[in-house]
PDB file of N, CA and C in Angstrom:
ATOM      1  N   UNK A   1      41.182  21.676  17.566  1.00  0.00           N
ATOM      2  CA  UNK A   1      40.095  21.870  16.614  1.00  0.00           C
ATOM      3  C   UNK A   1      39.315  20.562  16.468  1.00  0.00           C
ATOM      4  N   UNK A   2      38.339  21.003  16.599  1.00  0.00           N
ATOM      5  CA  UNK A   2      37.251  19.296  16.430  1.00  0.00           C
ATOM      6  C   UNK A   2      36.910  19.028  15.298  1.00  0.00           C
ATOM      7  N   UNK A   3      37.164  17.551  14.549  1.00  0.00           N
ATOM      8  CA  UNK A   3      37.061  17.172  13.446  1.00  0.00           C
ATOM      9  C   UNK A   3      35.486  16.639  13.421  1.00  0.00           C
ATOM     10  N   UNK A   4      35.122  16.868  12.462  1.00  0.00           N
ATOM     11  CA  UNK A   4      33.253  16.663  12.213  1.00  0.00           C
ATOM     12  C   UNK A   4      33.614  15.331  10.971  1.00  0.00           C
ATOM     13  N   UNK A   5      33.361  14.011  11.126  1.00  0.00           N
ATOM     14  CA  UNK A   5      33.032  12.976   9.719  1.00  0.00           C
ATOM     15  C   UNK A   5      31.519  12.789   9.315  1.00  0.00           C
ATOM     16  N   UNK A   6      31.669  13.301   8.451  1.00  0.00           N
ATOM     17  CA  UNK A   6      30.681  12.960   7.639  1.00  0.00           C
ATOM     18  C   UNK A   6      30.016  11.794   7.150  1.00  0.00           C
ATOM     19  N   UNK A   7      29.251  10.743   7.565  1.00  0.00           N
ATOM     20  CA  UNK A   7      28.948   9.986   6.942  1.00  0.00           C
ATOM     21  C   UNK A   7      28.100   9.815   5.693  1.00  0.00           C
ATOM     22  N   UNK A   8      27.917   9.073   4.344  1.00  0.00           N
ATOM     23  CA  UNK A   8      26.818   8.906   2.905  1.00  0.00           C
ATOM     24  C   UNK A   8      26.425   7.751   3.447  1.00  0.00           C
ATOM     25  N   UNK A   9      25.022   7.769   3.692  1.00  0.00           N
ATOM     26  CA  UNK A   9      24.634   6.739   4.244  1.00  0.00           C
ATOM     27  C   UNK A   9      24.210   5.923   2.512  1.00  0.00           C
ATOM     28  N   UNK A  10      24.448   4.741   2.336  1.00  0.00           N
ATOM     29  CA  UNK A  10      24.221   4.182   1.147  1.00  0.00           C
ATOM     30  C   UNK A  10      22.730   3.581   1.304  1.00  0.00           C
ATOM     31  N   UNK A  11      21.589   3.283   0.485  1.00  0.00           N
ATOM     32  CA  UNK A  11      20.527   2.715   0.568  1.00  0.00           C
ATOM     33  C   UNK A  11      20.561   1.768  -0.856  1.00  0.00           C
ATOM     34  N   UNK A  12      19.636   0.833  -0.231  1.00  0.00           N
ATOM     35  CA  UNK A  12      18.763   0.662  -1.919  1.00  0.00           C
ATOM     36  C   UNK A  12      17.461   0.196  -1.527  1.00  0.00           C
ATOM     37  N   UNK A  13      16.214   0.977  -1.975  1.00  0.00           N
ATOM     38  CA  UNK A  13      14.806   1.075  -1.648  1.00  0.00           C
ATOM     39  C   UNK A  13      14.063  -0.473  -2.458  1.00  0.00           C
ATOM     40  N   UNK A  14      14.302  -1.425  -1.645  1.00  0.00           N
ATOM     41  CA  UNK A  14      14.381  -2.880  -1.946  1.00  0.00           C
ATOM     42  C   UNK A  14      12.559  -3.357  -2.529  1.00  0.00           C
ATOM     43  N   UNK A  15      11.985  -2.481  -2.458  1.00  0.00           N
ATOM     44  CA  UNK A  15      10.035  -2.692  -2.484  1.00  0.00           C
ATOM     45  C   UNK A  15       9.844  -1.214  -1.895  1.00  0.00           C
ATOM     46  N   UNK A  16       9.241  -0.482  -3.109  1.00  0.00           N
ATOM     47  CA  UNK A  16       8.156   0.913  -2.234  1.00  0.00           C
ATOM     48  C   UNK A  16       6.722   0.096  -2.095  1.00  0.00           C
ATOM     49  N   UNK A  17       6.877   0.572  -1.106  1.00  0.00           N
ATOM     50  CA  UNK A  17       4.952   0.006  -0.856  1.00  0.00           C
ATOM     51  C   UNK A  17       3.905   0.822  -0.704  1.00  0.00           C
ATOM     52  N   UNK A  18       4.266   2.333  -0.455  1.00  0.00           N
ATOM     53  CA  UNK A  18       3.215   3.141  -0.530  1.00  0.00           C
ATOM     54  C   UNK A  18       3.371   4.762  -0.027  1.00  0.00           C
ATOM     55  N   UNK A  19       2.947   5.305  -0.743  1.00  0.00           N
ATOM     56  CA  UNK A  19       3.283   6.795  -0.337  1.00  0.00           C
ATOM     57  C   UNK A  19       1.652   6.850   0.946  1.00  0.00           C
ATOM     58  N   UNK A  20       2.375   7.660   1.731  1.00  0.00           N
ATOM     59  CA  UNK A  20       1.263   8.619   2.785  1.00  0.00           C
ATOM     60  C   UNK A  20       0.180   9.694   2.601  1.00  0.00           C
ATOM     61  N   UNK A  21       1.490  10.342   2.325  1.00  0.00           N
ATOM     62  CA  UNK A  21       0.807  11.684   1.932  1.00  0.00           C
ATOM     63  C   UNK A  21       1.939  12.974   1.469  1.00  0.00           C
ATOM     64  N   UNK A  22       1.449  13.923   1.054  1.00  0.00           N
ATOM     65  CA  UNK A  22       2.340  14.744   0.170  1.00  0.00           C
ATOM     66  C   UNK A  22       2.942  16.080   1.184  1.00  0.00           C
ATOM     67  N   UNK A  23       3.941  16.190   0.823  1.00  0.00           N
ATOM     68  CA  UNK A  23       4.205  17.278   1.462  1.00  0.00           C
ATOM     69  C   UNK A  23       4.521  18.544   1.007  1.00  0.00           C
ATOM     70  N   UNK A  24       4.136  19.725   1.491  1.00  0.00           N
ATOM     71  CA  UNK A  24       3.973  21.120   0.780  1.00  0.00           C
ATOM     72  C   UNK A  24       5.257  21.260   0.001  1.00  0.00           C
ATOM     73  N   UNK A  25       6.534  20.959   0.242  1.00  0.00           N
ATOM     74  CA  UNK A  25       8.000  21.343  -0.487  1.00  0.00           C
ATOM     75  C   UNK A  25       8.375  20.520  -1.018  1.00  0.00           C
ATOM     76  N   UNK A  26       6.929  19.635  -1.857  1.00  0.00           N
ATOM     77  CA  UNK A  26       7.778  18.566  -3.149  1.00  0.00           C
ATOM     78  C   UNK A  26       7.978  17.235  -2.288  1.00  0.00           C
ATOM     79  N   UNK A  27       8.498  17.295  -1.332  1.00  0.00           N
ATOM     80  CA  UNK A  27       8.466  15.771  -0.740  1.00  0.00           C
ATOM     81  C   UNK A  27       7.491  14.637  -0.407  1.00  0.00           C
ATOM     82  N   UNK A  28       7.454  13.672  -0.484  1.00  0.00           N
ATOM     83  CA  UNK A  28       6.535  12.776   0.093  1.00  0.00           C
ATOM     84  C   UNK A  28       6.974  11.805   1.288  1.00  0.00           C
ATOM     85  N   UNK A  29       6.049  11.644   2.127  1.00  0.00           N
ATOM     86  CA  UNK A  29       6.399  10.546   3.224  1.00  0.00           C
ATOM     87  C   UNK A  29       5.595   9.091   2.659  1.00  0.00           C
ATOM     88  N   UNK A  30       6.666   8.603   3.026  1.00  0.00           N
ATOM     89  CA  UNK A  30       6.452   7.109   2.422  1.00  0.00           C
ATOM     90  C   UNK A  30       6.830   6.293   3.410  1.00  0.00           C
ATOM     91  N   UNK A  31       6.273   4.843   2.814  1.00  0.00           N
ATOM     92  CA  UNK A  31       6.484   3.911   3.353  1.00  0.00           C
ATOM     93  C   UNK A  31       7.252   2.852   2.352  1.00  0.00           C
ATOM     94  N   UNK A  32       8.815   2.409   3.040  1.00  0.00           N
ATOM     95  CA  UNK A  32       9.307   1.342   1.883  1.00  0.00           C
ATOM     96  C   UNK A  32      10.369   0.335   2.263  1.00  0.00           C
ATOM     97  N   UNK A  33      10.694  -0.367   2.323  1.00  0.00           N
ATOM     98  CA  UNK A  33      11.191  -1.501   2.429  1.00  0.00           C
ATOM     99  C   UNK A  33      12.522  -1.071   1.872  1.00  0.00           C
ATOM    100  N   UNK A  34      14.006  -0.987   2.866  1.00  0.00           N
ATOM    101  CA  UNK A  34      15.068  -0.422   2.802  1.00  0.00           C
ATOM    102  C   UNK A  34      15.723  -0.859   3.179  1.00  0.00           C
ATOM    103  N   UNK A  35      17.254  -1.409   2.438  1.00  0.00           N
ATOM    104  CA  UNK A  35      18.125  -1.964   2.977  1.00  0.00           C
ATOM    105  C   UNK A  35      19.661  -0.801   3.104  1.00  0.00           C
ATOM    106  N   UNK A  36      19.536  -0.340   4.097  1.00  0.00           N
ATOM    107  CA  UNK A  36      20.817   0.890   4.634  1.00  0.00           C
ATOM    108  C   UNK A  36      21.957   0.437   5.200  1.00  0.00           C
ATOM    109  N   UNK A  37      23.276   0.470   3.890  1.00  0.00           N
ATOM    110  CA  UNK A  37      24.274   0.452   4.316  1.00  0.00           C
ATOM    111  C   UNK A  37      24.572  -1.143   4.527  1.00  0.00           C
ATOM    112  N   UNK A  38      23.949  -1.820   2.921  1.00  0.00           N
ATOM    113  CA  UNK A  38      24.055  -2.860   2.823  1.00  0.00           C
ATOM    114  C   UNK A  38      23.638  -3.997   4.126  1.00  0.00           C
ATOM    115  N   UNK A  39      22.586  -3.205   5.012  1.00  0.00           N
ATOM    116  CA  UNK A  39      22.537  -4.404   5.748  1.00  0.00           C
ATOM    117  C   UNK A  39      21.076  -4.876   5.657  1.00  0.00           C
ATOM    118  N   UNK A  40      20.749  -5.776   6.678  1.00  0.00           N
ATOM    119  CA  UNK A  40      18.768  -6.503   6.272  1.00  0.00           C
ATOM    120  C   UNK A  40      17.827  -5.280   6.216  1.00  0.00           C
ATOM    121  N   UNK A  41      17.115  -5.619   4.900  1.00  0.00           N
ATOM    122  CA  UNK A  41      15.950  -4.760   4.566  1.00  0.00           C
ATOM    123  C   UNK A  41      15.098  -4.602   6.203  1.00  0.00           C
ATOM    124  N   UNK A  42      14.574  -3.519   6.040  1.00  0.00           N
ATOM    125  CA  UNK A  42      13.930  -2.998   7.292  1.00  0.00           C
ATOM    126  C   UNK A  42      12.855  -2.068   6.659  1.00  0.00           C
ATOM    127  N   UNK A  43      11.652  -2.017   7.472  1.00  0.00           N
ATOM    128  CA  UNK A  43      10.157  -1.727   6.827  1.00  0.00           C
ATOM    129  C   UNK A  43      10.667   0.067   7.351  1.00  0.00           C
ATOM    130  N   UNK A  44      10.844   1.321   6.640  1.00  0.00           N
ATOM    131  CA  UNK A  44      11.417   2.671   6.490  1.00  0.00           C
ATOM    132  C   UNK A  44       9.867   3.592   6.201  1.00  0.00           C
ATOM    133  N   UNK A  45      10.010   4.257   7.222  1.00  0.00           N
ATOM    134  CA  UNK A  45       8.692   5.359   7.147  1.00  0.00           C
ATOM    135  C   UNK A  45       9.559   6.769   7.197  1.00  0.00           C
ATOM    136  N   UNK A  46       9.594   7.576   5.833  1.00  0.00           N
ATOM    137  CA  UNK A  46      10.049   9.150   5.891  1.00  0.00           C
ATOM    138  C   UNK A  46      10.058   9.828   5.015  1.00  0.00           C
ATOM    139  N   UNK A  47      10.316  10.935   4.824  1.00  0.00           N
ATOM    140  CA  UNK A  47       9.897  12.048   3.581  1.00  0.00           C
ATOM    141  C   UNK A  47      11.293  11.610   2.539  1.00  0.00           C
ATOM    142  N   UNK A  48      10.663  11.981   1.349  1.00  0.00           N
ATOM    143  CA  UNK A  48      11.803  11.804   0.040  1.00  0.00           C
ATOM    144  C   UNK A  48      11.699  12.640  -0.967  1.00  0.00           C
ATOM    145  N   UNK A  49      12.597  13.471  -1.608  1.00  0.00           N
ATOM    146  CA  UNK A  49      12.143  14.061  -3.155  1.00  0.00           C
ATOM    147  C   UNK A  49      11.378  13.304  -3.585  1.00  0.00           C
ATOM    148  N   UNK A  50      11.327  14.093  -4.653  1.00  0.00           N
ATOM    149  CA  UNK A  50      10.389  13.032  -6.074  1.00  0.00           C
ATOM    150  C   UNK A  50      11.964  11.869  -6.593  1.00  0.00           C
ATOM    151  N   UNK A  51      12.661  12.423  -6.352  1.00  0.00           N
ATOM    152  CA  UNK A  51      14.281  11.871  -7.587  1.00  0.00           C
ATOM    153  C   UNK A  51      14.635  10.862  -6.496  1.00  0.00           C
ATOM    154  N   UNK A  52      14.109  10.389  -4.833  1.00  0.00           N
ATOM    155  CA  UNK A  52      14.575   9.795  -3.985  1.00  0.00           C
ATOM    156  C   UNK A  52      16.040   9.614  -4.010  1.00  0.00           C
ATOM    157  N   UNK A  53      16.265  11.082  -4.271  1.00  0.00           N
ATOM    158  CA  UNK A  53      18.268  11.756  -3.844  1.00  0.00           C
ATOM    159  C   UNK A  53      18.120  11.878  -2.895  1.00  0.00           C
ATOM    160  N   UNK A  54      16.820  12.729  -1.715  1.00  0.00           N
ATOM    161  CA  UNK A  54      17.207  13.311  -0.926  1.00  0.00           C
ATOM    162  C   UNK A  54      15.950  13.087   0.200  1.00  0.00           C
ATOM    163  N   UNK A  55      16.352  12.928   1.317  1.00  0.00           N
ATOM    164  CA  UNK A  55      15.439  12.167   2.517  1.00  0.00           C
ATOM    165  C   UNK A  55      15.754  12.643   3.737  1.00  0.00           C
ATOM    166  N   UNK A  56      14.088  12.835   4.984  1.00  0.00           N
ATOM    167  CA  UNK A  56      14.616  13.599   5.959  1.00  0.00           C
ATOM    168  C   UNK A  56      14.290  12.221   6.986  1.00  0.00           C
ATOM    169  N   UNK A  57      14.389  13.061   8.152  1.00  0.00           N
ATOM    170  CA  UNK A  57      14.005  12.013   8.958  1.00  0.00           C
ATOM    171  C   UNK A  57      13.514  11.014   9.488  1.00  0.00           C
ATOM    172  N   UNK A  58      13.548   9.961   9.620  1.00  0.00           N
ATOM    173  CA  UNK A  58      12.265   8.663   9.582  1.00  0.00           C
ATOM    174  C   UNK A  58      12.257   7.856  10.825  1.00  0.00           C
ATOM    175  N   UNK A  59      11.422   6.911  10.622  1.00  0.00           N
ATOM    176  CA  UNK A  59      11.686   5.330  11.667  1.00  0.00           C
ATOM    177  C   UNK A  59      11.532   4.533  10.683  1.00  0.00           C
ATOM    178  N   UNK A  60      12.347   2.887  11.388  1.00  0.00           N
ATOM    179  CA  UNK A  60      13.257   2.171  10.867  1.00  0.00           C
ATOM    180  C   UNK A  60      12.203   1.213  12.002  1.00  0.00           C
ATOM    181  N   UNK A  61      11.661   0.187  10.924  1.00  0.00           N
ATOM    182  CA  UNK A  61      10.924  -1.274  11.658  1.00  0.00           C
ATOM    183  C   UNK A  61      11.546  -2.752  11.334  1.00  0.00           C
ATOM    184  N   UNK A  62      11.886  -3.142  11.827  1.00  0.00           N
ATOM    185  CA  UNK A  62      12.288  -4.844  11.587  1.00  0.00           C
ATOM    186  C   UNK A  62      11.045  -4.914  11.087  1.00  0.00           C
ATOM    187  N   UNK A  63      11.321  -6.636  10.573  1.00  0.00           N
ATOM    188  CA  UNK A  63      10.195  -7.566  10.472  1.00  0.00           C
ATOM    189  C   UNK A  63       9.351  -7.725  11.785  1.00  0.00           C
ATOM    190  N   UNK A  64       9.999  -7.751  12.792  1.00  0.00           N
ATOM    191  CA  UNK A  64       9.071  -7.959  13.957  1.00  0.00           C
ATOM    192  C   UNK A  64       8.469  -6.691  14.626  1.00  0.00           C
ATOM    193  N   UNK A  65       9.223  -6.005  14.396  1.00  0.00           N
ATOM    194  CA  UNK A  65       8.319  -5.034  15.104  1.00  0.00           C
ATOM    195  C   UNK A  65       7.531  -4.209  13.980  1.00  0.00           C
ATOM    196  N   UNK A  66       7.381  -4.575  12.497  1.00  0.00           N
ATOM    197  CA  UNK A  66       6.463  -4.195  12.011  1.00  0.00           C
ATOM    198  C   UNK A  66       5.131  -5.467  11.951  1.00  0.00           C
ATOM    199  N   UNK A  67       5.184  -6.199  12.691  1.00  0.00           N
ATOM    200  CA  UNK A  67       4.385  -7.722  12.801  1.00  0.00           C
ATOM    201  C   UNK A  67       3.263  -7.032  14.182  1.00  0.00           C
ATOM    202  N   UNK A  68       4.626  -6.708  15.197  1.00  0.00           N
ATOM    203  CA  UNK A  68       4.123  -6.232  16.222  1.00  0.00           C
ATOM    204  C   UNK A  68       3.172  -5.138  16.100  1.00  0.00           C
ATOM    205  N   UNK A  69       3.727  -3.908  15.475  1.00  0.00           N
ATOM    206  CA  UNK A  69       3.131  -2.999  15.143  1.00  0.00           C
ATOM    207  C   UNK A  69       1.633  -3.224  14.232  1.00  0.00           C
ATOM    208  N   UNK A  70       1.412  -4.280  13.739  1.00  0.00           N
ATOM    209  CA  UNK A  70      -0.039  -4.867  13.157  1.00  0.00           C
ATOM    210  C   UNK A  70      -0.959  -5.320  13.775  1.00  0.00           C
ATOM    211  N   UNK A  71      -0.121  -5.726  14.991  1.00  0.00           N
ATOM    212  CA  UNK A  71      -1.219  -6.901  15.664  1.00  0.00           C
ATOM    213  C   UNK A  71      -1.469  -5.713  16.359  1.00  0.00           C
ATOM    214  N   UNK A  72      -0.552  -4.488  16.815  1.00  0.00           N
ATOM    215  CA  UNK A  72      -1.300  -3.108  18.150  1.00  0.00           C
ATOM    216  C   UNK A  72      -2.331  -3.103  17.704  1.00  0.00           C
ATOM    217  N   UNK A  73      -2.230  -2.544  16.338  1.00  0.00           N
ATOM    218  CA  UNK A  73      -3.581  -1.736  15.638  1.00  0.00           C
ATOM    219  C   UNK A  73      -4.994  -2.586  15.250  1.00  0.00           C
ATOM    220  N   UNK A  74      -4.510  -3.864  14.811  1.00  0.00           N
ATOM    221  CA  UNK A  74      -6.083  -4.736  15.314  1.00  0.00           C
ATOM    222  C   UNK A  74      -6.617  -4.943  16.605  1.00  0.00           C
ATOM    223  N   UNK A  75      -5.687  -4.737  17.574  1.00  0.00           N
ATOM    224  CA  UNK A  75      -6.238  -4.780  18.907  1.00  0.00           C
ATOM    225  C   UNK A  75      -6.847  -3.587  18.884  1.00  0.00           C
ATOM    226  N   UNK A  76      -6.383  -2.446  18.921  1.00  0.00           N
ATOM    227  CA  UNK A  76      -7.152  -0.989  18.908  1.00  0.00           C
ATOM    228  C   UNK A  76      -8.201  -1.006  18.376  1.00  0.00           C
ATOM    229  N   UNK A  77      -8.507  -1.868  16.988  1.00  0.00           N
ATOM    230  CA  UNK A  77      -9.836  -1.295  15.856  1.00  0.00           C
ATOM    231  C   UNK A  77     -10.919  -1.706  17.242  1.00  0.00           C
TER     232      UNK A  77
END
C-alpha cells in the first residue's frame, strides 16, 4: 500500500506589495514578499482568500531574478 505525506507548508507574508487583480471565487492574485518554511523571503506571485488561509498555485522569484525580471521589461518598453 503506498503511503501519501502530506506536507503544511508554513509561510509568513513578510511585505504585501500589491494585489493584481480579482478573481471570480473570492480570491485574489497577488504579489508579496514570502518567507516559506522559514527560509529567505522570496518576491511570491499567486491567488489567496481574502483570510490568506488558503492559496493556489504561484511562482517564487529571488532577489535576482526579480532584478532580472525588471531589467527584461525595460528592455521590452
Amino acid at each position: 500500500m503506498e503511503r501519501k505525506i502530506i506536507m503544511e507548508n508554513k509561510f509568513e507574508i513578510v511585505k504585501h506589495i500589491g494585489k493584481l487583480s480579482d478573481i471570480n471565487n473570492g480570491y485574489t492574485k497577488e504579489l508579496n514578499f514570502i518567507a516559506w518554511n522559514h527560509r529567505e523571503p522570496v518576491y511570491d506571485i499567486r491567488t489567496w482568500n481574502q483570510e490568506h488561509t488558503k492559496y493556489g498555485k504561484g511562482v517564487t522569484l529571488t532577489l535576482r531574478e526579480m532584478a532580472l525580471l525588471q531589467d527584461l521589461m525595460k528592455e521590452g518598453e
